[in-house]
Protein backbone atom coordinates (compact mmCIF):
# COMPACT_ATOMS: atom_id res chain seq x y z
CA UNK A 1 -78.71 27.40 -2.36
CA UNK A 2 -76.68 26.15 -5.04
CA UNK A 3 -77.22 24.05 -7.82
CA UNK A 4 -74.19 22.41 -8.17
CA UNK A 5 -74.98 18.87 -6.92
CA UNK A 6 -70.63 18.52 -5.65
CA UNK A 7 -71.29 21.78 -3.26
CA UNK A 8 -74.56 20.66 -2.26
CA UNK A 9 -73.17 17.71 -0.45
CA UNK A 10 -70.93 18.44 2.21
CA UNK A 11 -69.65 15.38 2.88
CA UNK A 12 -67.80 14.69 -0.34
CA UNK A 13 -65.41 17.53 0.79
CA UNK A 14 -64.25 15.50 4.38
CA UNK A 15 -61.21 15.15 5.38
CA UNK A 16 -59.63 11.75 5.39
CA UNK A 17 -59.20 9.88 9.20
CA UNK A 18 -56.06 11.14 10.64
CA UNK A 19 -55.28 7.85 12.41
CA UNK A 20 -56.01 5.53 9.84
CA UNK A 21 -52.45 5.17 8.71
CA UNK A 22 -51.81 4.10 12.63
CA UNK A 23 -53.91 0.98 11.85
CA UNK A 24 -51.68 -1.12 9.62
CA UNK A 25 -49.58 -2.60 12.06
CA UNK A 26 -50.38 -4.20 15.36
CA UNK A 27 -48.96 -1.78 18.16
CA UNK A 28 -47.69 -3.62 20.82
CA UNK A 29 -47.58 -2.18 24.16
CA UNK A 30 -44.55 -3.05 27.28
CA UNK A 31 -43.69 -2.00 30.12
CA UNK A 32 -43.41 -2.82 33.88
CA UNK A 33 -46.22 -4.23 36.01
CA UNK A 34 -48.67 -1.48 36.66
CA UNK A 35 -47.95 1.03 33.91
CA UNK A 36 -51.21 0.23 32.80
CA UNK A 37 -50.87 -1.93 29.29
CA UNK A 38 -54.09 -3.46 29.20
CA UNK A 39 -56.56 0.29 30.50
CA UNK A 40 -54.63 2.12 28.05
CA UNK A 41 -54.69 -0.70 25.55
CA UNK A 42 -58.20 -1.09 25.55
CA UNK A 43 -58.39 2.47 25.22
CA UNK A 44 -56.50 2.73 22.18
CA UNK A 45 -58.01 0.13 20.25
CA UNK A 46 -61.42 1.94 20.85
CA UNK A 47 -59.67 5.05 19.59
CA UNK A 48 -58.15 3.35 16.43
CA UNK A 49 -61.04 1.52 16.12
CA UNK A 50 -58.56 -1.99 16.20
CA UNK A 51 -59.42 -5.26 18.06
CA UNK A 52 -57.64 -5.29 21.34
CA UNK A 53 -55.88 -8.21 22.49
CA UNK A 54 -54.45 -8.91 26.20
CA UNK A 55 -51.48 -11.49 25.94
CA UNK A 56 -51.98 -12.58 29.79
CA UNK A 57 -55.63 -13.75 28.89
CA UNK A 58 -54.50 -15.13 25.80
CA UNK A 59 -52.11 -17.75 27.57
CA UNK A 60 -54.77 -18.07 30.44
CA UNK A 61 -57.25 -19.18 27.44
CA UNK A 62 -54.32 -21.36 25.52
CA UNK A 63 -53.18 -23.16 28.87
CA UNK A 64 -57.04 -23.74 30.22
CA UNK A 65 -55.24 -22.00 33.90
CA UNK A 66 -54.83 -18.92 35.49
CA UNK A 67 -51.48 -16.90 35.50
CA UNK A 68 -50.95 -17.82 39.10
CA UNK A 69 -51.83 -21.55 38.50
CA UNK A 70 -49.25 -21.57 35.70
CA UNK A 71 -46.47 -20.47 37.77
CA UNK A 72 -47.41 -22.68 40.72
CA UNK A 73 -48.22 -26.11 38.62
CA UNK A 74 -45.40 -25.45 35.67
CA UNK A 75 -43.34 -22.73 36.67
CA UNK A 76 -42.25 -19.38 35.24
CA UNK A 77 -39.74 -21.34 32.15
CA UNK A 78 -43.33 -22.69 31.04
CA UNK A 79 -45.25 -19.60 30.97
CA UNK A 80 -42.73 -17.51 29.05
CA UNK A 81 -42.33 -20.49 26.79
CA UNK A 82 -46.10 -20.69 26.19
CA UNK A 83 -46.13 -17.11 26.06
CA UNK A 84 -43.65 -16.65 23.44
CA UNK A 85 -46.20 -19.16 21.21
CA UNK A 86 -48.86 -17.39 22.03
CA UNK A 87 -47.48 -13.60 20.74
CA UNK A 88 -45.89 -15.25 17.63
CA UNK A 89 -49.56 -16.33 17.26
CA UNK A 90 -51.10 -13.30 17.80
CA UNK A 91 -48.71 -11.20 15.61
CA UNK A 92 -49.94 -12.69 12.59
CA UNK A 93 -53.27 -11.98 13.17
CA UNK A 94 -54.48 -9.06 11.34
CA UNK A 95 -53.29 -5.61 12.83
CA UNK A 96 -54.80 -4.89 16.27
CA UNK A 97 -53.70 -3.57 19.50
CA UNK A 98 -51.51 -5.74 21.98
CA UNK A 99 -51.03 -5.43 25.87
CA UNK A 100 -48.15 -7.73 26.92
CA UNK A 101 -47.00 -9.08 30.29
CA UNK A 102 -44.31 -7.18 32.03
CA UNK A 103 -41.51 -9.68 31.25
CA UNK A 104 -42.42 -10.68 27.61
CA UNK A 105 -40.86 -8.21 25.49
CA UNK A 106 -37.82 -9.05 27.74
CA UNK A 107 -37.45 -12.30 25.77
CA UNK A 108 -34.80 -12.08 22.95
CA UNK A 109 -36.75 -14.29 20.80
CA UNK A 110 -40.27 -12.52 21.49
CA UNK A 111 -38.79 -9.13 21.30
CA UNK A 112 -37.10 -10.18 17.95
CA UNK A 113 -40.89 -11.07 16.80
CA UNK A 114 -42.32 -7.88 18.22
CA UNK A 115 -40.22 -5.67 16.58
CA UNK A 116 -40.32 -7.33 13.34
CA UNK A 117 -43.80 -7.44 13.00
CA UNK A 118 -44.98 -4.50 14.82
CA UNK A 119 -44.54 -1.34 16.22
CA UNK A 120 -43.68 -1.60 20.09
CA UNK A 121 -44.31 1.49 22.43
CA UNK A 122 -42.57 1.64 26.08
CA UNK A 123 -45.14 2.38 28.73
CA UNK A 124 -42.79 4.37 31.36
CA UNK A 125 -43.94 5.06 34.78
CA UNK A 126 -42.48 6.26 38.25
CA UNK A 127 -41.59 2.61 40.31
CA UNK A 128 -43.00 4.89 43.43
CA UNK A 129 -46.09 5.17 41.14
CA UNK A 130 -45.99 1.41 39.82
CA UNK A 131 -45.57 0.04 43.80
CA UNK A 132 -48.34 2.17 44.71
CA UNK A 133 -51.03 0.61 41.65
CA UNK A 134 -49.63 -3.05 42.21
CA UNK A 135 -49.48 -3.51 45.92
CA UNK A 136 -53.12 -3.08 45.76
CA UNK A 137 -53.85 -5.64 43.46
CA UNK A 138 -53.80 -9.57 43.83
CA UNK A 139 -52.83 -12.26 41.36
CA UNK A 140 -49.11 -11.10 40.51
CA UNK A 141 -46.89 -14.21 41.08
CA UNK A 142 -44.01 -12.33 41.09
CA UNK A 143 -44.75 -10.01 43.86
CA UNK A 144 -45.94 -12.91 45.74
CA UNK A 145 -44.16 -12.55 49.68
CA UNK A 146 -42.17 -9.59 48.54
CA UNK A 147 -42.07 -5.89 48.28
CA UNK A 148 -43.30 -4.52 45.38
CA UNK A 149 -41.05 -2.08 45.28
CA UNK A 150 -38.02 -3.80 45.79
CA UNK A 151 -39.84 -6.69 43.05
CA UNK A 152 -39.73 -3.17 40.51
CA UNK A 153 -36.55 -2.34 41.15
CA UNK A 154 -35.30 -5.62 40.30
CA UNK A 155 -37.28 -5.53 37.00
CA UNK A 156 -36.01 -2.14 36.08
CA UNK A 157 -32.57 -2.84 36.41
CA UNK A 158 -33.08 -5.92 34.21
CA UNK A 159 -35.80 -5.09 31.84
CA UNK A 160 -35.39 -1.36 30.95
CA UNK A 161 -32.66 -2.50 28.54
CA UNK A 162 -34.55 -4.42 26.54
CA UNK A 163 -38.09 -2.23 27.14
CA UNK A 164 -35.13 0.50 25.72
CA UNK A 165 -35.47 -0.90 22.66
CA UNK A 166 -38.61 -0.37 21.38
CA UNK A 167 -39.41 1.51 19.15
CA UNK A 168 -41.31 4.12 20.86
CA UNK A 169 -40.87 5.30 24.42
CA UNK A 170 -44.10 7.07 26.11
CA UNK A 171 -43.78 8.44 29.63
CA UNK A 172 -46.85 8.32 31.42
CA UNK A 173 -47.87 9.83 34.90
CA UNK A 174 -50.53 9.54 37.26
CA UNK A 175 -52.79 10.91 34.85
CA UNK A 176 -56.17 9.79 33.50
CA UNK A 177 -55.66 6.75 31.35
CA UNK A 178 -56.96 8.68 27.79
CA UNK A 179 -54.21 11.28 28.41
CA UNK A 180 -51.63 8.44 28.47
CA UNK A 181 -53.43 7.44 24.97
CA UNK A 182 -53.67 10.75 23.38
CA UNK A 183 -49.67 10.37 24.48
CA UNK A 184 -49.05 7.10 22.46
CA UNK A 185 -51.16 8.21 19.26
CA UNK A 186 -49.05 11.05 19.31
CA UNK A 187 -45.84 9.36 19.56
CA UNK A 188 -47.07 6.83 16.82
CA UNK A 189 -48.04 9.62 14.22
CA UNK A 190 -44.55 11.05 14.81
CA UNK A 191 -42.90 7.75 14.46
CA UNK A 192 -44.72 7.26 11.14
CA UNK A 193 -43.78 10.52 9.64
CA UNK A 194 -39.96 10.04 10.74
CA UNK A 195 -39.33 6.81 11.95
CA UNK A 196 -35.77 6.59 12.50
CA UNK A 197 -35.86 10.34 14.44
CA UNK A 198 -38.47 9.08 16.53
CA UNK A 199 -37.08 5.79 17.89
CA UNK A 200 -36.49 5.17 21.59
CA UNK A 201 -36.91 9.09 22.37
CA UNK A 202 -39.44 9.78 24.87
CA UNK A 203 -42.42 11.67 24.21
């Protein structure tokens, strides 16, 4: 035993927390319907140790009605108006982790916001995967009377430009839900270290 009182206490020799430089911006997650923003979201945060916010529940909360009420009573102009206000909100809240609806960061003016004041990460999926998650769900306005596939095709063609320009871009599978996060803190710790090689390339 020693009697150096430094060497006798282990724990003034620990390393430092690896992902404690990922927590000083809000990381904002897009991506399609059914890539799985808000599982892996939640995820993350708990990883990071970060509050987790869901956009959709945010507006829900802000408008006093569902998603699908919104659409019906106000139409789809509203809700991306209202959820604009409510991510411009959000973003200057102290940094946390952010699950967006599928069309958000397709907004000039949100995406503008996004990836101004925080660092946005692509969740990529296969559409045959997406169609497969979504058509079992309820509660997606868009898909309602249609085929989600053909609804995901649509929003590919349309979205992937702007979903393109994130700054991050994480391919995920159909894979447990903490692989796809061990993915994105990954990708984030590389995007730190060289942030201009790491934009928009998949990981």
């Amino acid at each position: 035993m020693t009697d150096d009182p430094d060497l006798s206490r282990p724990d003034l020799g620990a390393s430092p927390d690896p992902r404690a430089a990922l927590r000083h911006r809000t990381i904002v997650l897009v991506g399609l319907m059914g890539v799985g923003k808000s599982s892996v979201g939640r995820r993350l945060a708990t990883a990071l140790d970060l509050p987790f916010r869901d956009a959709d529940n945010e507006v829900e909360a802000a408008a006093g009605r569902t998603i699908p009420e919104i659409f019906a009573e106000m139409g789809e102009p509203a809700f991306r108006d209202g959820e604009r206000r409510v991510i411009a909100r959000l973003l200057d809240e102290p940094p946390h982790v952010l699950a967006t609806g599928g069309g958000a960061f397709a907004n000039a003016e949100t995406r503008a916001l996004i990836k101004d004041k925080a660092i946005a990460v692509w969740l990529k999926a296969d559409l045959e995967l997406l169609a497969r998650r979504v058509g079992r769900k309820e509660g997606r306005p868009l898909l309602k009377g249609r085929d989600p596939m053909a609804v995901l095709r649509e929003h590919a063609e349309t979205r992937y430009p702007a979903y393109g320009e994130a700054h991050l871009t994480v391919e995920t599978g159909d894979t447990a839900h903490g692989v796809a996060v061990e993915a994105v803190i990954q990708a984030l710790h590389a995007y730190l270290a060289h942030p201009q090689q790491s934009e928009s390339e998949p990981q």
